[in-house]
Protein backbone atom coordinates (compact mmCIF):
# COMPACT_ATOMS: atom_id res chain seq x y z
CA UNK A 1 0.00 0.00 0.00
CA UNK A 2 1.94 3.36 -0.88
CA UNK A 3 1.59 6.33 1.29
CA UNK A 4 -0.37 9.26 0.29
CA UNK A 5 1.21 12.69 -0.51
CA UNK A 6 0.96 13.59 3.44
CA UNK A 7 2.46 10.91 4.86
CA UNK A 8 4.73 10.79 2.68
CA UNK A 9 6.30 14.72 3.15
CA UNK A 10 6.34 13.46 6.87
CA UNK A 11 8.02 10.82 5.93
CA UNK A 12 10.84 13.30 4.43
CA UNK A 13 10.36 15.74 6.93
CA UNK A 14 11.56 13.23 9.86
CA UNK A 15 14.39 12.06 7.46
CA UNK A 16 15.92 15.18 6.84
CA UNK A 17 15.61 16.41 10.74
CA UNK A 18 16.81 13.24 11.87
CA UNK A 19 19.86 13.35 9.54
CA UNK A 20 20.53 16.56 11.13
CA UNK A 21 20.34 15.79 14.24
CA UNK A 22 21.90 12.54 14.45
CA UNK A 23 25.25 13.90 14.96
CA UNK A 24 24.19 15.18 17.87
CA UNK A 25 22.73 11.91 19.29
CA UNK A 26 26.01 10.05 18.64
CA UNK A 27 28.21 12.31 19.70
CA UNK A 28 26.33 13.30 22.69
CA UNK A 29 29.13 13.74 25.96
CA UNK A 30 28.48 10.88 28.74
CA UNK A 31 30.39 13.49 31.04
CA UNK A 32 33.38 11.56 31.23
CA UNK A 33 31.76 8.22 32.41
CA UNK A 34 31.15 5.34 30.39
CA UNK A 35 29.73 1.92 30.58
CA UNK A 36 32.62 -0.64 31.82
CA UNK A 37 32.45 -3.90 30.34
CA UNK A 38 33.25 -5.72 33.55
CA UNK A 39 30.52 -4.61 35.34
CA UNK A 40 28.12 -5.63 32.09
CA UNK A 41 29.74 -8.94 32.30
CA UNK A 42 29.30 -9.45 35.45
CA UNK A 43 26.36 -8.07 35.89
CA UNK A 44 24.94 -10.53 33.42
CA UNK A 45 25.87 -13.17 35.33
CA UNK A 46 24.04 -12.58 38.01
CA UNK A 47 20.87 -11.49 35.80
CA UNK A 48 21.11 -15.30 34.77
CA UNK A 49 22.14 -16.64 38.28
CA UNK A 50 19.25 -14.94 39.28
CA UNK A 51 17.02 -16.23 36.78
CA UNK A 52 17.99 -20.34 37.91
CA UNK A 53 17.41 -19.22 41.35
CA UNK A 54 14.38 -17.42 40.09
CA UNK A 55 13.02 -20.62 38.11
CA UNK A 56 14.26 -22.93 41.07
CA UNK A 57 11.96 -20.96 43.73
CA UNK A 58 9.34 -20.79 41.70
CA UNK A 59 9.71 -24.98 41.35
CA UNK A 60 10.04 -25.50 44.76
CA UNK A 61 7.09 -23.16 46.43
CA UNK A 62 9.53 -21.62 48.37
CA UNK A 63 9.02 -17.98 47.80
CA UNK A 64 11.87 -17.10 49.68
CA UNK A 65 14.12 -18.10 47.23
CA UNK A 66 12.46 -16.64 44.39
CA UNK A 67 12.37 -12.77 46.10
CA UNK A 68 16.16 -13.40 46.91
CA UNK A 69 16.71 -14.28 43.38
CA UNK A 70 15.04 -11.65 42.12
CA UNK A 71 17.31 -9.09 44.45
CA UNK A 72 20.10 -10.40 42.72
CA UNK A 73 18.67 -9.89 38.96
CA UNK A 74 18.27 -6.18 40.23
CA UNK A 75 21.75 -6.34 41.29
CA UNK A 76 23.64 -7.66 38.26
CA UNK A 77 21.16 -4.97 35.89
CA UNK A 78 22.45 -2.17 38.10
CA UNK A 79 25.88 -3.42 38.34
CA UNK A 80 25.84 -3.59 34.17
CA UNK A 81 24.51 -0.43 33.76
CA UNK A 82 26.50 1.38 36.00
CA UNK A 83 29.49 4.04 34.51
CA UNK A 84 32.99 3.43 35.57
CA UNK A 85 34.21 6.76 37.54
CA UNK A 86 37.30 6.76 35.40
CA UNK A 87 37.59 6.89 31.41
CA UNK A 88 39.43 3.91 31.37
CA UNK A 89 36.54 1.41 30.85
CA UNK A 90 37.74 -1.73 29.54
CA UNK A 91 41.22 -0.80 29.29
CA UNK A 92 43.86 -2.62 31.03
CA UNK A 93 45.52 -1.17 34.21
CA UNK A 94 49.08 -1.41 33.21
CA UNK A 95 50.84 2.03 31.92
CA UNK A 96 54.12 0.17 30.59
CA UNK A 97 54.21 3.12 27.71
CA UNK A 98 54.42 0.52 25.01
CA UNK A 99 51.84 1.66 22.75
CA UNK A 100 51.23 5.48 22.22
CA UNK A 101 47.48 6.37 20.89
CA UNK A 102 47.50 9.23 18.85
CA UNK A 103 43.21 9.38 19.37
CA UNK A 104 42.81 11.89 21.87
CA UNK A 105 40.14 10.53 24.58
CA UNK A 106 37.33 12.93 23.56
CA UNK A 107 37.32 11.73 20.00
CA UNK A 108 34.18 9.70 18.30
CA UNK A 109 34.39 5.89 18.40
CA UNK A 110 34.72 5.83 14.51
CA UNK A 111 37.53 8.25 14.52
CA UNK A 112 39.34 6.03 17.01
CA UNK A 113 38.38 3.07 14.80
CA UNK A 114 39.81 4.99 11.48
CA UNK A 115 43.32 5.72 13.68
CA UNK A 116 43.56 2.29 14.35
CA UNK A 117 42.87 1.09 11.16
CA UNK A 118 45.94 3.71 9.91
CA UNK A 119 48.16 2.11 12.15
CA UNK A 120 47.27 -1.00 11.67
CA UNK A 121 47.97 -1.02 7.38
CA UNK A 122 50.95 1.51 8.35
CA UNK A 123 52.33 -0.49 9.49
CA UNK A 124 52.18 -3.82 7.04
């Protein structure tokens, strides 16, 4: 079914404000904190070890169990979703000095990709 004239001027309308305002979206400051991918790991495993002891208190009538295991679902979805207070997330801890980035930190995630693509063929 093709849209009418109307819908589909909306239609453009949205595209063209959305194209211009996408930058802004991605590139959007987190004020210095991002996600750290330890805490999302671990935090999803204890969403799932909370799910079996979810499932198992729920198979055994014991309710006691099941609210318990349901704290710790909460637990691991807050622990994944909370920001690291440091802008290292996912980054090892050891400052040997062996590599040197030449991203600065406040750069976009595909600019940091692109620099490390350079190096990488650079360096072939």
């Amino acid at each position: 079914m093709p849209l009418s004239e109307q819908e589909q001027r909306l239609l453009d309308e949205m595209e063209r404000h959305l194209m211009r305002n996408e930058a802004d979206v991605v590139s959007a400051p987190r004020n210095g904190q991002s996600l750290s991918y330890r805490n999302i790991v671990y935090g999803a495993v204890l969403v799932l070890l909370g799910l079996g002891g979810l499932i198992a208190g729920v198979s055994s009538s014991i309710i006691a169990i099941g609210v318990v295991a349901f704290l710790v679902m909460v637990g691991g979805v807050v622990l994944a979703l909370t920001p690291s207070r440091t802008g290292t997330a996912g980054r090892p801890a050891s400052t040997t000095g062996t590599r040197k980035t030449t991203a600065p930190r406040t750069s976009s995630f595909m600019d940091r990709m692109n620099d490390r693509w350079d190096r990488r063929n650079g360096e072939r």
